[in-house]
Protein backbone atom coordinates (compact mmCIF):
# COMPACT_ATOMS: atom_id res chain seq x y z
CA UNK A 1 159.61 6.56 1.57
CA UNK A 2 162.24 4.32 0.46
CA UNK A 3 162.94 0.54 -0.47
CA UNK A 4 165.28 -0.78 1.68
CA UNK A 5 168.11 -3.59 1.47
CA UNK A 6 167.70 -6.86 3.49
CA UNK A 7 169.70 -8.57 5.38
CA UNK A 8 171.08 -11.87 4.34
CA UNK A 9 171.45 -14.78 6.56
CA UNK A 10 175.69 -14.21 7.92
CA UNK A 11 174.83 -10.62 8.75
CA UNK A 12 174.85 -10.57 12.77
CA UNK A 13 172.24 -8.11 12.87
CA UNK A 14 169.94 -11.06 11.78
CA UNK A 15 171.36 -13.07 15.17
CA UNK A 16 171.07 -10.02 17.92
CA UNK A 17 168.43 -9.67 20.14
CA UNK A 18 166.93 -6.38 18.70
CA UNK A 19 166.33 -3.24 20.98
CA UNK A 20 163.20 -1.91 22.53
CA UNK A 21 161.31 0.99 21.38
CA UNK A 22 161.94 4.34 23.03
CA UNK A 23 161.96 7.40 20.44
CA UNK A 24 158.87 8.28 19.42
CA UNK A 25 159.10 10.37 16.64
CA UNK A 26 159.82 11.03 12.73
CA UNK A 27 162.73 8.67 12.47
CA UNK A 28 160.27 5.54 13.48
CA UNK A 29 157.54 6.97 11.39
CA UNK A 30 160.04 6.90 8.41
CA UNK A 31 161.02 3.48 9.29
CA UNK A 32 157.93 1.70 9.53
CA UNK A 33 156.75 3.27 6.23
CA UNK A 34 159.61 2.80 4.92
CA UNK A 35 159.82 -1.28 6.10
CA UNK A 36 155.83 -1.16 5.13
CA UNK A 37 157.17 -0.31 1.09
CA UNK A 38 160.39 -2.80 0.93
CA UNK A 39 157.79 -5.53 2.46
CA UNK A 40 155.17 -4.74 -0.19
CA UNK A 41 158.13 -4.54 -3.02
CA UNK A 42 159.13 -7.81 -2.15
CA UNK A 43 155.90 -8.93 -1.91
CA UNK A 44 156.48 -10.01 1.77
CA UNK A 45 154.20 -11.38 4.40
CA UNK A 46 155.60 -9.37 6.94
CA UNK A 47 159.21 -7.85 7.66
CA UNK A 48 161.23 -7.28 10.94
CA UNK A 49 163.50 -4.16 11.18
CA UNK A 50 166.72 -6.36 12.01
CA UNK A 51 166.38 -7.74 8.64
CA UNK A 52 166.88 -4.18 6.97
CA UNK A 53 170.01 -3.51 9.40
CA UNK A 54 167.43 -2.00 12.67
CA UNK A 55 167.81 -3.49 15.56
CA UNK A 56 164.76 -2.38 17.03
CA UNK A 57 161.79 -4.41 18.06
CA UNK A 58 159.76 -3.35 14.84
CA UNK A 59 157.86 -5.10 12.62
CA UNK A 60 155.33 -5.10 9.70
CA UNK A 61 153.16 -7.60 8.25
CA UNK A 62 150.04 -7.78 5.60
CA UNK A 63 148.16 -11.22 5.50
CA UNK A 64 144.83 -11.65 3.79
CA UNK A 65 143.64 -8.09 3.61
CA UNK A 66 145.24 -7.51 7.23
CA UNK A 67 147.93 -4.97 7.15
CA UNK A 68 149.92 -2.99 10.31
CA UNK A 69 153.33 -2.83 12.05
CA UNK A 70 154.04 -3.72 16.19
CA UNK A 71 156.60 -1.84 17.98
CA UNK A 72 157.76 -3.80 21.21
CA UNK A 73 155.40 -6.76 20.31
CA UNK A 74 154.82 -9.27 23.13
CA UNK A 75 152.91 -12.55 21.72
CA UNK A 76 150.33 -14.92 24.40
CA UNK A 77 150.36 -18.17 22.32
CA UNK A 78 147.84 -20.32 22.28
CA UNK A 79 148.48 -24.06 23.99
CA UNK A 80 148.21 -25.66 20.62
CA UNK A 81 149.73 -26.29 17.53
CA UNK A 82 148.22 -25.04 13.66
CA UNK A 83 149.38 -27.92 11.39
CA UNK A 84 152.89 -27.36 10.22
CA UNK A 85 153.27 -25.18 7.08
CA UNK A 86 156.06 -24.31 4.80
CA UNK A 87 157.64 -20.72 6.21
CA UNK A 88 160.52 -19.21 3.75
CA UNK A 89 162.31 -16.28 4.73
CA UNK A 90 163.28 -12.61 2.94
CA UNK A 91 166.51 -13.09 4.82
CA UNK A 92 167.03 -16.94 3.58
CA UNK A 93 166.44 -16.63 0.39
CA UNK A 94 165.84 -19.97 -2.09
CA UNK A 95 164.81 -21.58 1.13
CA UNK A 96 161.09 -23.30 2.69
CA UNK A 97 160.80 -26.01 5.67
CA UNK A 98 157.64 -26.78 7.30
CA UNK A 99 158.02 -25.00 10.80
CA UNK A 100 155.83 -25.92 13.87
CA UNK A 101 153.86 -23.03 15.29
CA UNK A 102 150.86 -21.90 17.75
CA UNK A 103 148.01 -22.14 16.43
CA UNK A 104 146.92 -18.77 17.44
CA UNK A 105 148.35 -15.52 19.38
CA UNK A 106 147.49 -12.39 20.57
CA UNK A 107 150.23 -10.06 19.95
CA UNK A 108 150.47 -6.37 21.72
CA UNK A 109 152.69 -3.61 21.69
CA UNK A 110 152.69 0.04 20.03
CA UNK A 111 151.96 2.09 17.10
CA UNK A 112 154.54 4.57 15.49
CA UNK A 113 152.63 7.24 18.10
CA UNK A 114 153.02 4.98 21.36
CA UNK A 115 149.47 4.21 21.44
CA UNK A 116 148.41 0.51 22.38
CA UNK A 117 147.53 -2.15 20.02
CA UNK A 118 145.92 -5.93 20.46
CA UNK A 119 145.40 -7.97 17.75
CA UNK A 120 143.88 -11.36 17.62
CA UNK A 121 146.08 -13.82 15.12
CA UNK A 122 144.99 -17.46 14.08
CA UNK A 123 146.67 -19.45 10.77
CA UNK A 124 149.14 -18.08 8.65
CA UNK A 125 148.80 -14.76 10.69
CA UNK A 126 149.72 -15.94 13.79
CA UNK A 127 152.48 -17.78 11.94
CA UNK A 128 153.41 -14.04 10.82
CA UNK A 129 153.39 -12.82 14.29
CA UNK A 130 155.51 -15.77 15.47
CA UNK A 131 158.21 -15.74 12.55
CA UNK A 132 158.99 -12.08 12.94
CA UNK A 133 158.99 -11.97 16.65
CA UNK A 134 161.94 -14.54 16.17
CA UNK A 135 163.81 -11.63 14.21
CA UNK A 136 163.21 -9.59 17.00
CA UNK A 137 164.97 -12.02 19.34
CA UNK A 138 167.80 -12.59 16.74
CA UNK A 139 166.20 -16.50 16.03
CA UNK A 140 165.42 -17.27 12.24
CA UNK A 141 163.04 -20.22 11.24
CA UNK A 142 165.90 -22.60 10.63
CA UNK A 143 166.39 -22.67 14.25
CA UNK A 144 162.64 -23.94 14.91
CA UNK A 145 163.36 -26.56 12.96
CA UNK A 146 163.91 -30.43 13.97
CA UNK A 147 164.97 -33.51 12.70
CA UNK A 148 166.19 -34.27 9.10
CA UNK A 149 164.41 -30.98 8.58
CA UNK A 150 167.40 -29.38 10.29
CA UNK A 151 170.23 -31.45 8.82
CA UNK A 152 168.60 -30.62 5.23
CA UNK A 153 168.26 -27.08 6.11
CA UNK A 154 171.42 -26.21 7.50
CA UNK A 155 173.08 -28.38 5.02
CA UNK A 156 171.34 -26.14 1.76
CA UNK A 157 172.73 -22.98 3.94
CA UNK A 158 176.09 -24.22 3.78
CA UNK A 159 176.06 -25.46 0.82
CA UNK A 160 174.58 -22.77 -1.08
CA UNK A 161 177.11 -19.92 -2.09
CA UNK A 162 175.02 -16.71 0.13
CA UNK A 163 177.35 -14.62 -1.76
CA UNK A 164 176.20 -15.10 -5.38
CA UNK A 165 172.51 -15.24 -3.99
CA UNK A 166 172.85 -11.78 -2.48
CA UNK A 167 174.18 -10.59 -5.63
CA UNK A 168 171.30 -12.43 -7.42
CA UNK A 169 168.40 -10.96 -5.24
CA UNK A 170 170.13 -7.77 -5.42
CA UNK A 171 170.71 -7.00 -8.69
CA UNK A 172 166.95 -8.53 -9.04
CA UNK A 173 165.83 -5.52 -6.58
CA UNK A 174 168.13 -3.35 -8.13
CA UNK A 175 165.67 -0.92 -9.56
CA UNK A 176 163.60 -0.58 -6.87
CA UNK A 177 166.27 -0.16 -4.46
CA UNK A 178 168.43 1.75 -6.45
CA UNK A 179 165.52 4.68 -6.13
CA UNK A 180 165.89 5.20 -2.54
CA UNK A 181 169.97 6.08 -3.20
CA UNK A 182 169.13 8.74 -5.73
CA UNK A 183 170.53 7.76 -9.00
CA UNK A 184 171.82 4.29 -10.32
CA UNK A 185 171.28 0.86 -9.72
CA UNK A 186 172.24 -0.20 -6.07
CA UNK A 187 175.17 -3.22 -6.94
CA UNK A 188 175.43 -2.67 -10.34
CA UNK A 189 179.09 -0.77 -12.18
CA UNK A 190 177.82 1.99 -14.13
């Protein structure tokens, strides 16, 4: 397994509508484990393979003791609405906005074998669900967002210099990522 770089908001991998599923075999085992140990290194909620540079309908997610990965997830929403909650994203770093979604969802798809899987999602995993299903569909939280929520958000994006952040976060996962190139620090001059 390996730790993985992700994707920074500007990268149009982040803004493509990501691929189905149709190769079932070691390359999608190694990326789900391998998306399953970046996500837990980064001590994600859950992470979408377009955000480590895969456009494939992939994700993973762990919430409260509930842990797994979808391939070509399809989500039935509930009617209603959870009470808004601040959502941040791996791929937006430095960033959190309140962001209105279902209040619960049933998401199905695949496992890394092709076999079928259901689950049930209410709160903050249904939230999960929702978020990285917009990765999958190339549309990041920001986009959900309304008002002078928006203007505030899209303001801090443009105002905030993506380029020194990326070189923040990755010299801050530097070690960790640096592992899965076989030698020295990913970023960093030797």
């Amino acid at each position: 397994m390996a730790i993985l770089s992700i994707r920074i908001i500007g990268d149009p991998v982040l803004r493509t509508v990501a691929d189905p599923v149709t190769d079932f075999g070691p390359e999608l085992a190694k990326l789900v484990a391998d998306m399953t140990e970046t996500m837990e290194d980064v001590e994600g909620a859950g992470l979408a393979a377009p955000q480590v540079g895969v456009s494939q309908r992939v994700f993973t997610y762990r919430i409260g003791g509930v842990e797994g990965h979808i391939i070509n997830p399809v989500l039935e929403n509930s009617e209603d609405f959870q009470p808004d909650e601040v959502e941040g994203c791996l791929s937006i770093p430095g960033l959190g906005f309140p962001v209105r979604r279902y209040r619960s969802t049933r998401a199905t798809g695949v496992d890394l074998n092709g076999n079928p899987v259901s689950v049930e999602a209410e709160g903050m995993l249904a939230r999960c669900f929702q978020h990285e299903t917009d990765h999958l569909d190339g549309v990041l939280y920001t986009d959900r967002l309304e008002g002078e929520d928006r203007k505030a958000a899209l303001r801090a994006i443009r105002n905030a210099n993506y380029h020194a952040i990326t070189e923040q976060t990755t010299s801050k996962r530097a070690n960790t990522v640096g592992s899965s190139f076989g030698g020295g620090s990913f970023g960093v001059p030797e």
